[in-house]
N, C-alpha and C. Protein backbone atom coordinates (compact mmCIF):
# COMPACT_ATOMS: atom_id res chain seq x y z
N UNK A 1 -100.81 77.37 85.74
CA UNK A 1 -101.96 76.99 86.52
C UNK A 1 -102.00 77.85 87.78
N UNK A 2 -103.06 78.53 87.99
CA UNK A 2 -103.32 79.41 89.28
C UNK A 2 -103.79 78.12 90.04
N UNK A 3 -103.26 78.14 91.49
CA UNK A 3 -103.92 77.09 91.98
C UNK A 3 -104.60 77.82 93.41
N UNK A 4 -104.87 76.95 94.27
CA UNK A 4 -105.73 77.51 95.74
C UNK A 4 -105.17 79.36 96.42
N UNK A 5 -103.91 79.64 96.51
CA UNK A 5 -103.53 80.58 97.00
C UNK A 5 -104.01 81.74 95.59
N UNK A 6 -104.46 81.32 94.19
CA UNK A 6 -105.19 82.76 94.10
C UNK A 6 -104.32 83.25 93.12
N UNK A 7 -104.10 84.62 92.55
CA UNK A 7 -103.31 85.33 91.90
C UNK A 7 -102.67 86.32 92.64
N UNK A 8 -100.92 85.33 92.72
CA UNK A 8 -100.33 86.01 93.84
C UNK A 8 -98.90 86.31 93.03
N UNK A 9 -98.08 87.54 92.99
CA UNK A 9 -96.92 87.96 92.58
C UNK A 9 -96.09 86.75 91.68
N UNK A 10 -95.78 86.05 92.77
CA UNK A 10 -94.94 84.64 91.67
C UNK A 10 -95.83 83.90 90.70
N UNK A 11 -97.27 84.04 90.78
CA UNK A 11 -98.00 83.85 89.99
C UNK A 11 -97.95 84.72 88.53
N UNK A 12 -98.29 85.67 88.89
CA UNK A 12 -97.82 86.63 88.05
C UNK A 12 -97.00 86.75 87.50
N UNK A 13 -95.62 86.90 88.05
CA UNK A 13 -94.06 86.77 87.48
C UNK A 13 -94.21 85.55 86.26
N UNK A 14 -94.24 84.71 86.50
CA UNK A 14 -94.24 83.18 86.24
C UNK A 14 -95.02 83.53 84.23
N UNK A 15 -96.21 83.79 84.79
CA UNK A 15 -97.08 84.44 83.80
C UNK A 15 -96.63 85.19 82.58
N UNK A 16 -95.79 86.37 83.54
CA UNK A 16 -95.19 87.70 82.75
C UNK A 16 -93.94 86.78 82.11
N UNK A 17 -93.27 85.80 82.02
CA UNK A 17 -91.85 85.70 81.58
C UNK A 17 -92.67 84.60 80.50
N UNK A 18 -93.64 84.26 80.76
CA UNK A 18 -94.48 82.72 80.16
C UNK A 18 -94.97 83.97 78.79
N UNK A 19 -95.21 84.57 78.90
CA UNK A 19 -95.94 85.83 77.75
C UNK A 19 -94.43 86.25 77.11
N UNK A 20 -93.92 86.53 77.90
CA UNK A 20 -92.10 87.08 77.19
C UNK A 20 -91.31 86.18 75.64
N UNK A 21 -91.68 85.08 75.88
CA UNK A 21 -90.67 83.89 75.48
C UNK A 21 -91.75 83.25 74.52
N UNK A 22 -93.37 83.37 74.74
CA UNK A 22 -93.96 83.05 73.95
C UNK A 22 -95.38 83.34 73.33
N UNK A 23 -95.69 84.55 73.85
CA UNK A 23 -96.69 85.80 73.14
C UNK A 23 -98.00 85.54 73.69
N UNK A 24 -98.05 83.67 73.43
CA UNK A 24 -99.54 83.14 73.69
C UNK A 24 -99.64 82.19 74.63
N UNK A 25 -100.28 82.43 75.51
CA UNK A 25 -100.63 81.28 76.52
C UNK A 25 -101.61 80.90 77.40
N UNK A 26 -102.38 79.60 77.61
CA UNK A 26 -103.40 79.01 78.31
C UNK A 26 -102.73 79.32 80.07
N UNK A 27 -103.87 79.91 80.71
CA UNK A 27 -103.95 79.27 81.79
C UNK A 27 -105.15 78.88 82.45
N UNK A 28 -104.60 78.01 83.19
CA UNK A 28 -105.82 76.59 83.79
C UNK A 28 -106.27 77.33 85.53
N UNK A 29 -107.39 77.76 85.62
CA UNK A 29 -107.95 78.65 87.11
C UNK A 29 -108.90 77.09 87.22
N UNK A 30 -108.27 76.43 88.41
CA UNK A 30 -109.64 75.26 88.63
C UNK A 30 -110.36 75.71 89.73
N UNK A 31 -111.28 75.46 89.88
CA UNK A 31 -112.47 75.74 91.31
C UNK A 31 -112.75 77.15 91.37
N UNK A 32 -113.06 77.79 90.21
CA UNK A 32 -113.29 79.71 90.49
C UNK A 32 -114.44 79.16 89.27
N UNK A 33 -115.75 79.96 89.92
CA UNK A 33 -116.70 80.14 89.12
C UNK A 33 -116.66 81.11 88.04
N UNK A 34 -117.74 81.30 86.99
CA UNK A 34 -117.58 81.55 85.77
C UNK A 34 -117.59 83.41 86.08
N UNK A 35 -117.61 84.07 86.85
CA UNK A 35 -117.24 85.72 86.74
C UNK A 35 -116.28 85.87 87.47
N UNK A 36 -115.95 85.15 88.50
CA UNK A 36 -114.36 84.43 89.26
C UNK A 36 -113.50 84.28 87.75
N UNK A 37 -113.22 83.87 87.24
CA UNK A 37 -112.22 83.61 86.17
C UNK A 37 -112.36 84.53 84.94
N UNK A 38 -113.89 85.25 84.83
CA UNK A 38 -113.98 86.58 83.91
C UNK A 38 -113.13 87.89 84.75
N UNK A 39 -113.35 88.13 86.13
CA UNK A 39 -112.44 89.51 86.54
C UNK A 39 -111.01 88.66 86.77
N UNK A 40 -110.20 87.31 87.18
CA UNK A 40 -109.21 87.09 87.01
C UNK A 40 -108.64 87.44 85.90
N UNK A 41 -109.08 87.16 84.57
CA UNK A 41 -108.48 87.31 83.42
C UNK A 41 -108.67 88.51 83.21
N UNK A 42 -109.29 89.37 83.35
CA UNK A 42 -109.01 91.28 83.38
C UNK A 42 -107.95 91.54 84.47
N UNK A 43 -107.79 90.75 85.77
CA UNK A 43 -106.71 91.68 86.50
C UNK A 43 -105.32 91.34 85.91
N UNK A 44 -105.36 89.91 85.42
CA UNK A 44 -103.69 89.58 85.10
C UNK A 44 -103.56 90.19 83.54
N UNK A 45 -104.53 90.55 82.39
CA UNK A 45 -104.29 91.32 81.71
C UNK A 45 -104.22 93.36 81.71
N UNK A 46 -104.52 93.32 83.03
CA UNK A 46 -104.53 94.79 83.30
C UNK A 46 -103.06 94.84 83.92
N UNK A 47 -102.86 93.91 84.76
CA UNK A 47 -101.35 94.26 85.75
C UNK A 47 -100.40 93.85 84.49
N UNK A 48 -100.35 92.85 83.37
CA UNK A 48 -99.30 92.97 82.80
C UNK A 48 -99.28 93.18 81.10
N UNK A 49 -99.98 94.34 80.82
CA UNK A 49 -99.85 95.07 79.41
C UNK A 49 -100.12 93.86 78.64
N UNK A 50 -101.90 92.70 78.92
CA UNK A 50 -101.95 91.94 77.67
C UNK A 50 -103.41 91.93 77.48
N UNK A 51 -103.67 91.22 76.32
CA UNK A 51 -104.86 90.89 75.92
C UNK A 51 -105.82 89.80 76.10
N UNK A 52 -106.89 89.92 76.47
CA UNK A 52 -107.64 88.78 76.91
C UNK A 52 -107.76 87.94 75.66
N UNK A 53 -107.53 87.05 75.15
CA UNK A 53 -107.83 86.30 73.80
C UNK A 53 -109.33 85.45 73.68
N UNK A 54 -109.21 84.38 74.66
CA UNK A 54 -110.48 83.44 75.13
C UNK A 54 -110.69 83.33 76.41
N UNK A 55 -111.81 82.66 76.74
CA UNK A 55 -112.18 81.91 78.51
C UNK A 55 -113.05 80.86 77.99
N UNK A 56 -112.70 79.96 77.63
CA UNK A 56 -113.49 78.64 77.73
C UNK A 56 -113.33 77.58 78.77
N UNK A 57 -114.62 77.79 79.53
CA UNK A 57 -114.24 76.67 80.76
C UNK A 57 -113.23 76.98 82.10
N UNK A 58 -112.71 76.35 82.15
CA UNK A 58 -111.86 76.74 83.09
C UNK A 58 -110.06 77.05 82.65
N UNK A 59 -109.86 77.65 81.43
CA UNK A 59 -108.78 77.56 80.51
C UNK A 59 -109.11 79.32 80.25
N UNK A 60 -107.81 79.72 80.00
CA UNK A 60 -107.96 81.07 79.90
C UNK A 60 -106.97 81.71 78.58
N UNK A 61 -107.22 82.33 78.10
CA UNK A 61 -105.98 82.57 76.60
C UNK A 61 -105.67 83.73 76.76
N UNK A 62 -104.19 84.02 76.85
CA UNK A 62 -103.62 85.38 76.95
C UNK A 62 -102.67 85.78 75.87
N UNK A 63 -102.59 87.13 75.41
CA UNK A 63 -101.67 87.20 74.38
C UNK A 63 -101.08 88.80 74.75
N UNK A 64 -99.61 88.62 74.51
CA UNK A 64 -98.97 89.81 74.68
C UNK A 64 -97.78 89.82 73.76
N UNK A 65 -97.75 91.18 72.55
CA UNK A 65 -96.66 90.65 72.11
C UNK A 65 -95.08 90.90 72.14
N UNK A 66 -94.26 89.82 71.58
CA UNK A 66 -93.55 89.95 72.28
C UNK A 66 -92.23 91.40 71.91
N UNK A 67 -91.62 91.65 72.57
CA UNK A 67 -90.82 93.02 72.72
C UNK A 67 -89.72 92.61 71.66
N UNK A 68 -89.19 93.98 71.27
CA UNK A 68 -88.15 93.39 69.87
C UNK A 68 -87.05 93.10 70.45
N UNK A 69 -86.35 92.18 69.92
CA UNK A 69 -85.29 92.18 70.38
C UNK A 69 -83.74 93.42 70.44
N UNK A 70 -83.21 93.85 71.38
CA UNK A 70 -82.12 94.39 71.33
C UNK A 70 -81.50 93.65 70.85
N UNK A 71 -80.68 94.73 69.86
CA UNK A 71 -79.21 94.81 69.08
C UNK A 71 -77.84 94.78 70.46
N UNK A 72 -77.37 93.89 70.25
CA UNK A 72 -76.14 93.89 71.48
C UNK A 72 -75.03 94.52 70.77
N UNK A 73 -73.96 95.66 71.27
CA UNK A 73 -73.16 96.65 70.50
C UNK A 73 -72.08 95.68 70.51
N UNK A 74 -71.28 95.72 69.08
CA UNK A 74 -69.91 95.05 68.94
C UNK A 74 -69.32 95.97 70.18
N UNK A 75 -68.43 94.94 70.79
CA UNK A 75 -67.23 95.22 72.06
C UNK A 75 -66.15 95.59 70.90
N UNK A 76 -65.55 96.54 71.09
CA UNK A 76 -64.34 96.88 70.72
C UNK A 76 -63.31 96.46 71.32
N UNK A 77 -62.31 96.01 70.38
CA UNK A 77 -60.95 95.13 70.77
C UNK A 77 -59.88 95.72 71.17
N UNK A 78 -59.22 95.37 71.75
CA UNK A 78 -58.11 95.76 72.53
C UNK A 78 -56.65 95.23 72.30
N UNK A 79 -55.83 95.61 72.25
CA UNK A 79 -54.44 95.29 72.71
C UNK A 79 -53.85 94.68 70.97
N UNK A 80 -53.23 93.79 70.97
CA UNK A 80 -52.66 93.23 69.71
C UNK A 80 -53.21 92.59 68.48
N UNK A 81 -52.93 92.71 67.92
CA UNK A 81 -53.88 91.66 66.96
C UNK A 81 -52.83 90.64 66.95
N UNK A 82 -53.40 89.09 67.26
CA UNK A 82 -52.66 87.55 66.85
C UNK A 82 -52.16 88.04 65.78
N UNK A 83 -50.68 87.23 66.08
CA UNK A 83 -49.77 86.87 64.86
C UNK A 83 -50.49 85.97 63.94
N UNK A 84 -49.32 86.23 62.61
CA UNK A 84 -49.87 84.83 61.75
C UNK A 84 -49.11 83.75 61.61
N UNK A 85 -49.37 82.44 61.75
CA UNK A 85 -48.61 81.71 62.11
C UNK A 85 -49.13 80.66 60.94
N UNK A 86 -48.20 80.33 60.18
CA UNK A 86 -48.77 79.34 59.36
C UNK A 86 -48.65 77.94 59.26
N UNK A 87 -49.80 77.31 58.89
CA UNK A 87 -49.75 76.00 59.24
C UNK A 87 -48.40 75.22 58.72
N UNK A 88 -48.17 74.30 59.62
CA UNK A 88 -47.06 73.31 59.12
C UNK A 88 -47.66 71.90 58.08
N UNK A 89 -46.99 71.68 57.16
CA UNK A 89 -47.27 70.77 56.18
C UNK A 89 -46.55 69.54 57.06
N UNK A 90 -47.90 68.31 56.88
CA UNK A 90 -47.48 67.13 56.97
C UNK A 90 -45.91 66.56 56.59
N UNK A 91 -44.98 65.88 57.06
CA UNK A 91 -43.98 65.76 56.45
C UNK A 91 -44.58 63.96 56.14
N UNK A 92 -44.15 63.53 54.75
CA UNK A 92 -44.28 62.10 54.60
C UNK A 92 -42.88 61.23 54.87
N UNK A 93 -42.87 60.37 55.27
CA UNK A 93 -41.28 59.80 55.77
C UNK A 93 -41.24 58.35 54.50
């Protein structure tokens, strides 16, 4: 939700990680008239590489998709390899 202070950086941020984690998302601009919320939704899709989807009302649809995931490199191991130690059998008395 953009609220009174406007489209401001943490707004944005907020936005950009909200698009990261889930491609598609509503946001709610209350009290901005109807070309007020048409150039909002061009600047926050121009500043962060997305697509305008809808503007119905005061609800806005954004879509960006999302980035592939990195491959994290196996860490190579170091030092000893564990002994083998084998299990001990129950003794019954």
């Amino acid at each position: 939700m953009i609220g009174e202070a406007g489209l401001t950086l943490a707004v944005l941020k907020e936005i950009d990680i909200a698009l990261t984690s889930h491609e598609l998302i509503k946001v709610r601009v209350p009290g901005a008239d109807r070309t007020a919320r048409g150039a909002l939704i061009d600047e926050i899709c121009a500043a962060l590489d997305a697509s305008p989807v809808q503007h119905i009302g005061k609800i806005l649809v954004i879509f960006r998709p999302r980035p592939e995931p990195v491959e994290p490199k196996p860490v190579p191991r170091r030092g000893r390899k564990p002994r083998f130690r084998p299990k001990r059998a129950f003794q019954n008395h």
